[in-house]
Protein backbone atom coordinates (compact mmCIF):
# COMPACT_ATOMS: atom_id res chain seq x y z
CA UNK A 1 138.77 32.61 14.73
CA UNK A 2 139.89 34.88 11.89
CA UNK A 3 139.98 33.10 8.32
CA UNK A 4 142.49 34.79 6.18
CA UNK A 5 142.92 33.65 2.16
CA UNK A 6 145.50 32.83 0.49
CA UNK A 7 147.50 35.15 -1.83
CA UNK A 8 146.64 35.30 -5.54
CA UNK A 9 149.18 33.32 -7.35
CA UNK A 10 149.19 36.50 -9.73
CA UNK A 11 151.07 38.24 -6.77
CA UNK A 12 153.71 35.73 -6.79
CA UNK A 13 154.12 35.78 -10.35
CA UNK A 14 153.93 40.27 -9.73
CA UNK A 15 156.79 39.63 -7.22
CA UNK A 16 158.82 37.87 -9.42
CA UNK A 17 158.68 39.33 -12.28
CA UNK A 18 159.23 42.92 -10.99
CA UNK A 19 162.48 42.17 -9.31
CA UNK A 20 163.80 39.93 -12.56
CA UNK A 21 163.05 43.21 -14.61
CA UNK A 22 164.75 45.28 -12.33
CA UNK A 23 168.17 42.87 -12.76
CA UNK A 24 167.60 42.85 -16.50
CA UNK A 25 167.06 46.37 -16.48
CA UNK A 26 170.39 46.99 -14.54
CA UNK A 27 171.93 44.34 -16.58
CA UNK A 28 170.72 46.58 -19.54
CA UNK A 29 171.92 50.20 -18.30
CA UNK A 30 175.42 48.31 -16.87
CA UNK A 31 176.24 47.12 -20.31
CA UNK A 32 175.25 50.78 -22.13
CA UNK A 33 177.13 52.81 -19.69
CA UNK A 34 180.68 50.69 -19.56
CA UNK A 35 180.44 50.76 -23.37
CA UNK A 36 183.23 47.60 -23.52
CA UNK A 37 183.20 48.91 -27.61
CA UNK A 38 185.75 51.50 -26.41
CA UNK A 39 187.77 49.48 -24.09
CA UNK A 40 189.68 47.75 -26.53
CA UNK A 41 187.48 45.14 -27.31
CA UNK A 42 186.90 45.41 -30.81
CA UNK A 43 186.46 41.82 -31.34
CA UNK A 44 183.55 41.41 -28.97
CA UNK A 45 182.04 44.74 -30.42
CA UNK A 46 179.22 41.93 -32.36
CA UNK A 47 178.77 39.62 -29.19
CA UNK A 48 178.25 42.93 -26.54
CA UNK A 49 176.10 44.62 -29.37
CA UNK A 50 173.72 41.15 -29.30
CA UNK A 51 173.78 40.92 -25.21
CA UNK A 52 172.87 44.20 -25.10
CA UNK A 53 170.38 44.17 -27.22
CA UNK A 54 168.73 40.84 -25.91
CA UNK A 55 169.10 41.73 -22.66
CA UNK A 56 167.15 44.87 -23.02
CA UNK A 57 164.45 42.83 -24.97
CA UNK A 58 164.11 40.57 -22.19
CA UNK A 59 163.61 43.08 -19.78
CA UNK A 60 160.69 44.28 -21.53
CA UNK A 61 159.35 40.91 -21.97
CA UNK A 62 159.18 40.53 -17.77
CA UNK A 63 158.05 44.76 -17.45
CA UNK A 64 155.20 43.32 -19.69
CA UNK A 65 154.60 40.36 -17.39
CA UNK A 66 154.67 42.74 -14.48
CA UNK A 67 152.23 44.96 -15.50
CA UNK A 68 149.74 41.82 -16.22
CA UNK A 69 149.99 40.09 -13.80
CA UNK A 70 149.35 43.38 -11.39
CA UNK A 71 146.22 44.17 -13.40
CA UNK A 72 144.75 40.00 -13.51
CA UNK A 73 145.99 40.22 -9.58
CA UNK A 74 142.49 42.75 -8.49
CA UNK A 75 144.55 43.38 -4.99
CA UNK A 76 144.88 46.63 -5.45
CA UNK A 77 142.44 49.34 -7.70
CA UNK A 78 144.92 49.58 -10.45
CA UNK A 79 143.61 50.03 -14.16
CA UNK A 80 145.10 49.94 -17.30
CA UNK A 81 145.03 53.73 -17.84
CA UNK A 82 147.36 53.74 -14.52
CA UNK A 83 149.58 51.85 -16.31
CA UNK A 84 150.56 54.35 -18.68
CA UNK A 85 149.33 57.63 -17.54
CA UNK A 86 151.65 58.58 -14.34
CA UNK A 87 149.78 59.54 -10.78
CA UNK A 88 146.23 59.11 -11.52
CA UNK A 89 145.74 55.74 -9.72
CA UNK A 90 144.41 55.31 -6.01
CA UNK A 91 147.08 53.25 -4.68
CA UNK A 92 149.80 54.95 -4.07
CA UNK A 93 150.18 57.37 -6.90
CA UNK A 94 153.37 58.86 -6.58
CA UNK A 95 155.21 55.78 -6.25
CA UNK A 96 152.99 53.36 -9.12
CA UNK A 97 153.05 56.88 -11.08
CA UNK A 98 157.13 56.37 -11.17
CA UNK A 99 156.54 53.01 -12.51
CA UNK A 100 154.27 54.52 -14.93
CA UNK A 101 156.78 56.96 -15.74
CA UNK A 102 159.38 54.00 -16.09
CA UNK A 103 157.25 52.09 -18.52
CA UNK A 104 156.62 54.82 -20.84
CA UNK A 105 160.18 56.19 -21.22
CA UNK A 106 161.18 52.00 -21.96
CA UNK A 107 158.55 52.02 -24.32
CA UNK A 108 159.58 55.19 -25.85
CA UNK A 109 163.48 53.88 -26.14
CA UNK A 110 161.89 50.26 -27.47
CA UNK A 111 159.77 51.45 -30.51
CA UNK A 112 162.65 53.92 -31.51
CA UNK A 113 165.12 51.09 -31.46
CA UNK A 114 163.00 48.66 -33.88
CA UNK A 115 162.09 51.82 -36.04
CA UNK A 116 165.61 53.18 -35.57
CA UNK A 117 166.23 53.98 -39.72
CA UNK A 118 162.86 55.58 -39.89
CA UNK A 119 163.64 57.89 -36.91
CA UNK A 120 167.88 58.48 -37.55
CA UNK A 121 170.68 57.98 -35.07
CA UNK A 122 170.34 61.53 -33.79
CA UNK A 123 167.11 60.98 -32.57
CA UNK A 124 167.82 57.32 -31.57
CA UNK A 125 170.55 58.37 -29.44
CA UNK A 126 168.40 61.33 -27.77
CA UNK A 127 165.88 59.13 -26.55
CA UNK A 128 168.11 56.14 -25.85
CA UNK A 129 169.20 57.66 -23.43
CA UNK A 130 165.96 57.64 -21.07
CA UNK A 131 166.25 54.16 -20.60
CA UNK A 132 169.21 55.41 -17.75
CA UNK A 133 166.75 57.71 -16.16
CA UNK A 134 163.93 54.73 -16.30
CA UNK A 135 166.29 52.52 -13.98
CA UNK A 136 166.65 54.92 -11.18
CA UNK A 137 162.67 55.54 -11.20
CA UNK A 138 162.00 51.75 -11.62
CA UNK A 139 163.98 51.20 -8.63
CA UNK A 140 162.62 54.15 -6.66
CA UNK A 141 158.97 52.48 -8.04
CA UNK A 142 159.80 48.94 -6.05
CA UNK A 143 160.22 49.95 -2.80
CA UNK A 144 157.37 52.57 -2.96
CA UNK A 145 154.61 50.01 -4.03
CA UNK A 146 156.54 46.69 -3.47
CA UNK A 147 155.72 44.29 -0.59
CA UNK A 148 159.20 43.51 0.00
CA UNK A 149 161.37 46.39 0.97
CA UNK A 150 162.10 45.14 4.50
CA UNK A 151 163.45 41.31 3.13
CA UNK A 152 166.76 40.52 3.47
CA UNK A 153 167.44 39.48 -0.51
CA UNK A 154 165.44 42.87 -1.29
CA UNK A 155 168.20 44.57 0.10
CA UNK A 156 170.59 42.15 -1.04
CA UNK A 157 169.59 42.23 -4.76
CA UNK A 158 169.27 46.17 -4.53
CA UNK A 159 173.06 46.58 -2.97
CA UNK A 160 174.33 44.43 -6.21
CA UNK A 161 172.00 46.60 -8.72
CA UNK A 162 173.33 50.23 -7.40
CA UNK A 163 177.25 48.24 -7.61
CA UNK A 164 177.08 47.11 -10.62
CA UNK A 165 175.53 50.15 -12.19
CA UNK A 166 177.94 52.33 -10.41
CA UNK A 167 181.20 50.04 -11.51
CA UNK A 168 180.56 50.42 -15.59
CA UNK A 169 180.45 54.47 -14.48
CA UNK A 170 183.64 54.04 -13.70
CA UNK A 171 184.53 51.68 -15.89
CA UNK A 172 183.37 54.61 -18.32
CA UNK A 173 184.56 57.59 -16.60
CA UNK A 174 188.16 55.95 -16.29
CA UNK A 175 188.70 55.35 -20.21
CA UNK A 176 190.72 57.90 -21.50
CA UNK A 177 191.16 59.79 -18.42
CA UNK A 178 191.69 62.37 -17.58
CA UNK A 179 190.00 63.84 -21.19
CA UNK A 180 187.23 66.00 -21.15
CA UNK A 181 187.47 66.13 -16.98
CA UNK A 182 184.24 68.05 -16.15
CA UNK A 183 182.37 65.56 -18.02
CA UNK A 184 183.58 62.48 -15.91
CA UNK A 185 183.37 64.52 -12.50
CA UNK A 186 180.00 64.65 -13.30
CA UNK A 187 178.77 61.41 -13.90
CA UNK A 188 180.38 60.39 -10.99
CA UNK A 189 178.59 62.90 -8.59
CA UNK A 190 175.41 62.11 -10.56
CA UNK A 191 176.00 58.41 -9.95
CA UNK A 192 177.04 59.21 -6.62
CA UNK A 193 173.53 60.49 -5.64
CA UNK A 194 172.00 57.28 -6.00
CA UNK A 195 173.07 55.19 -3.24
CA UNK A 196 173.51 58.63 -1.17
CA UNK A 197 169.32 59.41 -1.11
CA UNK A 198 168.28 55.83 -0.79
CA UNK A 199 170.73 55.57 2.03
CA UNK A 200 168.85 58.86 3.38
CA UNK A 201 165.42 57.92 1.94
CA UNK A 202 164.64 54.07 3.15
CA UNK A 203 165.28 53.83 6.92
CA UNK A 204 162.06 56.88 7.20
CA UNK A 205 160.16 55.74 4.21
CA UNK A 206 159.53 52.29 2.66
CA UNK A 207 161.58 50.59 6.07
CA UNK A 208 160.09 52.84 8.95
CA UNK A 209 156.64 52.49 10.12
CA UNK A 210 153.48 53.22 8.69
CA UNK A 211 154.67 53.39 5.19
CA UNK A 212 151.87 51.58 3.76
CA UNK A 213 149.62 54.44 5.09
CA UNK A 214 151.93 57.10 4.28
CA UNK A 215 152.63 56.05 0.53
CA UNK A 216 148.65 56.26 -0.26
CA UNK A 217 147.09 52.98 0.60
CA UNK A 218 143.36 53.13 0.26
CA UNK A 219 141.96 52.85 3.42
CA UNK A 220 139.48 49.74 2.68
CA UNK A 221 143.41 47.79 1.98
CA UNK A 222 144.54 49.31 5.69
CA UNK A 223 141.36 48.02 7.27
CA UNK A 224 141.68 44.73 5.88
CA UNK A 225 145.13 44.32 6.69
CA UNK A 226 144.97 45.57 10.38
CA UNK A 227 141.78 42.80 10.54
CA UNK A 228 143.99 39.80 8.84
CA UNK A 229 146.76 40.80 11.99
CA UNK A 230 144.13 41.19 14.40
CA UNK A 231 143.22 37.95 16.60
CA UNK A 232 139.84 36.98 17.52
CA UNK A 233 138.99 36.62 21.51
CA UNK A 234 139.36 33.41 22.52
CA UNK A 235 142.02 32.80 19.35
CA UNK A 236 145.45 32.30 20.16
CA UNK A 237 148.12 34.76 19.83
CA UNK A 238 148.95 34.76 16.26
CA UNK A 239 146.83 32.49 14.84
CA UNK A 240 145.93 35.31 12.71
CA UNK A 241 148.27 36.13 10.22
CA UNK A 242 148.53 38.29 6.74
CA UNK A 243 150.21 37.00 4.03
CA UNK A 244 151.95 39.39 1.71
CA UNK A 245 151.27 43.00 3.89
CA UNK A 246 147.95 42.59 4.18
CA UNK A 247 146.71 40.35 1.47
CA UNK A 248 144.37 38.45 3.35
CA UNK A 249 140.78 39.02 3.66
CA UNK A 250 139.72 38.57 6.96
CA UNK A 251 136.99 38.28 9.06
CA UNK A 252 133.34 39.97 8.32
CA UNK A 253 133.50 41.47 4.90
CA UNK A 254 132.77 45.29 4.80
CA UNK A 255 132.80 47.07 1.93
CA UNK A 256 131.04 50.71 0.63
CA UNK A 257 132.73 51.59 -2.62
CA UNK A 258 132.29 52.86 -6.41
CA UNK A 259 131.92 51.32 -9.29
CA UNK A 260 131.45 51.39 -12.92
CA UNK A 261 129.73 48.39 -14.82
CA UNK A 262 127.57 48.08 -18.09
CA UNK A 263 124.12 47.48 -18.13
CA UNK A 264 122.22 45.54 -21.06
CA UNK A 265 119.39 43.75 -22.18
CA UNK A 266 118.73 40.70 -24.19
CA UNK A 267 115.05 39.35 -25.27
CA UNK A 268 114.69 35.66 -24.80
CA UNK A 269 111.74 34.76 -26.66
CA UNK A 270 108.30 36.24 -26.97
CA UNK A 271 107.67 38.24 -23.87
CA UNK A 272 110.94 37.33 -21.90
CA UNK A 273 114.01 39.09 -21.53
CA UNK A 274 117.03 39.40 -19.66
CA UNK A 275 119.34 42.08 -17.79
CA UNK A 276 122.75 41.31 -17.64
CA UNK A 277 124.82 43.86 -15.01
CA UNK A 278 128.27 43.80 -15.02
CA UNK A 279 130.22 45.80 -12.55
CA UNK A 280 133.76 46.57 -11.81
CA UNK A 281 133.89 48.05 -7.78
CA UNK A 282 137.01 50.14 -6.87
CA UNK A 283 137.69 47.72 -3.55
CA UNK A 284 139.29 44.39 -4.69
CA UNK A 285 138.10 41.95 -2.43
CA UNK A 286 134.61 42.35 -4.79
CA UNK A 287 136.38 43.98 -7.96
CA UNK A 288 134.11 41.85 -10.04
CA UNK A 289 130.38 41.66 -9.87
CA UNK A 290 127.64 40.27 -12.25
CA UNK A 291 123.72 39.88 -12.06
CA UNK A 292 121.58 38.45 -14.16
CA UNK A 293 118.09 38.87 -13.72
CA UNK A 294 115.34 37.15 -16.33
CA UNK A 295 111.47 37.68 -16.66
CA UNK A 296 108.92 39.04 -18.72
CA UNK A 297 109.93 41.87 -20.39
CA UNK A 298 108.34 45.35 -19.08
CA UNK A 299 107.22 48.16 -21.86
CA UNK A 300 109.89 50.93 -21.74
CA UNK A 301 113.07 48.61 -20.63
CA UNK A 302 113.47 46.49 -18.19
CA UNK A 303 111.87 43.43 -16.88
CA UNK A 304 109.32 41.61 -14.02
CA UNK A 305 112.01 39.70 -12.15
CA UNK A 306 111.05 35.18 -12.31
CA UNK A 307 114.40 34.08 -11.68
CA UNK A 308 118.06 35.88 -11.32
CA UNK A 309 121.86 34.84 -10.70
CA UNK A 310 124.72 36.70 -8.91
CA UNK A 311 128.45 35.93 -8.69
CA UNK A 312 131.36 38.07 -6.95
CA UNK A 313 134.56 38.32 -6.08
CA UNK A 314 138.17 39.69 -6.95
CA UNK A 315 139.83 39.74 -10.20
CA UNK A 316 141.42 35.90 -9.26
CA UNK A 317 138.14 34.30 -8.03
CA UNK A 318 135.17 36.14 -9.61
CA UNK A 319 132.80 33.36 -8.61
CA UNK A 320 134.12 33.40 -4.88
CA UNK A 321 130.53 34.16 -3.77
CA UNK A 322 127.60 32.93 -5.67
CA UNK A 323 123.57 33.71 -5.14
CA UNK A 324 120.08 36.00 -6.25
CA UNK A 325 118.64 39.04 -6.50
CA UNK A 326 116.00 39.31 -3.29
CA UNK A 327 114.40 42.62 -3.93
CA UNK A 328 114.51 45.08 -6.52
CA UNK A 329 113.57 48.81 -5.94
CA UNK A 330 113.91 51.48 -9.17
CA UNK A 331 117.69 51.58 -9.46
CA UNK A 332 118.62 49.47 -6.08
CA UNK A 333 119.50 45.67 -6.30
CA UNK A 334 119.63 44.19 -3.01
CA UNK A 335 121.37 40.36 -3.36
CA UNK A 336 122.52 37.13 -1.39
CA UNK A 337 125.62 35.22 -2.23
CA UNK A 338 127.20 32.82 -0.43
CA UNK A 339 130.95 31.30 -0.99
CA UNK A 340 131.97 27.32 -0.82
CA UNK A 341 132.54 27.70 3.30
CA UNK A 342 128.98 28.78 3.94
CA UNK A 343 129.44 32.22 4.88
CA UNK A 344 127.14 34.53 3.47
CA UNK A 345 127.72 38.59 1.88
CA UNK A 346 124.40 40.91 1.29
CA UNK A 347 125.38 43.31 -1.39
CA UNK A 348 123.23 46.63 -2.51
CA UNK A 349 124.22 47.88 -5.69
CA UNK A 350 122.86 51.35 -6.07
CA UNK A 351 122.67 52.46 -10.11
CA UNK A 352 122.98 56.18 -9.66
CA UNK A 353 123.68 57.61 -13.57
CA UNK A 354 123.31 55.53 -17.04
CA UNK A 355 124.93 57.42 -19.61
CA UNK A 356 125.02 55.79 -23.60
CA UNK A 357 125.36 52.46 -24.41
CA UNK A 358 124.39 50.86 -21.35
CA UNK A 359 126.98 52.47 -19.35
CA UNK A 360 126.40 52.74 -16.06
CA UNK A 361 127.98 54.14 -11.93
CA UNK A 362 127.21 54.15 -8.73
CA UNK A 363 128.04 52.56 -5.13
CA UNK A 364 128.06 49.41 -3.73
CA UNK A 365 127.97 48.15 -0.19
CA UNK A 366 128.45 44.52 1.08
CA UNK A 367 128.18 42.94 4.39
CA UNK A 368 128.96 39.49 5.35
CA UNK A 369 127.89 37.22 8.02
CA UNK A 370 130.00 33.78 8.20
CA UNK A 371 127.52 30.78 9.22
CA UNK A 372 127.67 29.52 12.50
């Protein structure tokens, strides 16, 4: 029997709050690019100024959410740096890089808009208008890292996005026509391009096959999605199932990865101290590790191990598995934790440099053995 766990409610809340930004965004860019302050509509100039406005506000409100939520979620090795400096990450750069790119250029058009008479409508306007080159990329951004390309209201909720978008171009393009002609040919082929490559783009990227592997997916993810699909002998067909593209954690745990933690120590009284290690490992079924281990305190650093505590786990549940330290060699921890079901994980941390202030790398491996 394969045990799969359930999704982090983080990744429902990441869901959500991606696609609402994307509507607000659109809702945002829609409004901007009809510009209803030419068409006659003097008297609603106030009330479209104010939706406008708000709208945008709100969008960056959820884009905030978004970006939490995907960091507190630990299912993917995503950092904060990722979040704002494009195509460094190691899932799926290229596509989270877009976001990244996204992000910035609505932060850049946000903190010019509240410091707007410090930075003068010249300069506003310049940079205002990245937030209609952020919408394309944040769209491009959800189907290359999202886990819902191939859903029916995905598709849905895209179609009515790239509409509405392309009806205030020509709501734009058709006030005072035919003035300035070039101009308004233009933004129509430009607009036109849109819906053309993602027409060309999905059906062999995000909605063909193997996309997940193709778009940069660490391979630890890809091995513990193809084990969440897999069934056991003797299980029935299907019993077996991952829940959000390979969110589940199934079967024997199995993991050989980086990290980067902080060691330090702490004296406890006359002769006794204690080392607290705090790790962060790039796989995120064990993103979060801690040991404690307490003794009497060796000359030098350090200390004679008496007694010791371990907890692990992802970024959700960082107390999933919970145990000791069973031998300790130089810079090699060797531990047993166990989690509430009685299955058991033997982890070796390996401590391989310590630079300043207790900072500290190396590898981790982790095997687990699920009780009888």
């Amino acid at each position: 029997m394969v045990v799969a766990a359930a999704p982090s409610p983080y990744w429902f809340v990441t869901r959500g709050t991606g696609a609402m930004s994307l509507v607000l965004l659109t809702l945002s860019v829609a409004l901007g690019v009809a510009n209803l302050r030419r068409m006659e509509l003097a008297n609603l100039r106030f009330v479209v100024d104010a939706l406008h406005r708000n709208v945008a506000l709100l969008a960056t409100a959820f884009v905030l959410l978004h970006v939490v939520t995907t960091l507190l979620d630990g299912f993917a090795p995503i950092g904060l740096l990722d979040v704002v400096i494009p195509f460094r990450s190691a899932y799926r750069p290229l596509w989270l890089g877009l976001g990244a790119v996204s992000f910035d250029l609505m932060a850049a058009v946000m903190i010019t808009s509240l410091w707007r008479h410090r930075f003068g409508l010249r300069a506003w306007r310049a940079v205002h208008w990245l937030v209609y080159v952020s919408w394309p990329v944040a769209l491009v951004h959800s189907y290359g890292t999202g886990t819902d390309p191939r859903a029916h209201w995905m598709l849905i909720l895209t179609g009515l996005c790239v509409a509405a978008v392309l009806v205030a171009v020509a709501a734009r393009v058709s006030t005072g026509w035919p003035g300035n002609l070039p101009a308004r040919l233009s933004a129509v082929g430009a607009a036109a391009l849109l819906p053309l490559g993602l027409v060309a783009w999905l059906p062999s990227g995000p909605l063909g096959s193997g996309w997940a592997r193709r778009a940069g997916t660490p391979p630890s993810l890809l091995a513990a999605a193809h084990a969440a699909t897999t069934p056991s002998a003797g299980s029935p067909r299907g019993a077996a199932s991952a829940t959000g593209a390979g969110r589940a954690a199934a079967g024997p745990l199995a993991v050989s990865a980086r990290f980067r933690g902080r060691v330090r120590q702490e004296q406890l009284g006359p002769g006794a101290a204690a080392v607290d290690i705090s790790l962060v490992v790039a796989d995120p079924r064990l993103r979060r590790v801690h040991i404690r281990i307490e003794g009497r305190a060796v000359p030098g650093g350090g200390v004679d191990m008496s007694d010791s505590q371990v907890s692990a786990g992802p970024v959700s549940n960082p107390d999933r598995y919970t145990g000791r330290v069973t031998a300790l060699a130089g810079a090699t921890i060797q531990a047993s934790a166990a989690d509430s079901t009685g299955g058991t994980v033997q982890i070796v941390a390996q401590l391989q440099d310590q630079g300043p202030g207790g900072a500290a790398d190396g590898v981790l491996t982790a095997r687990s053995r699920r009780a009888p």
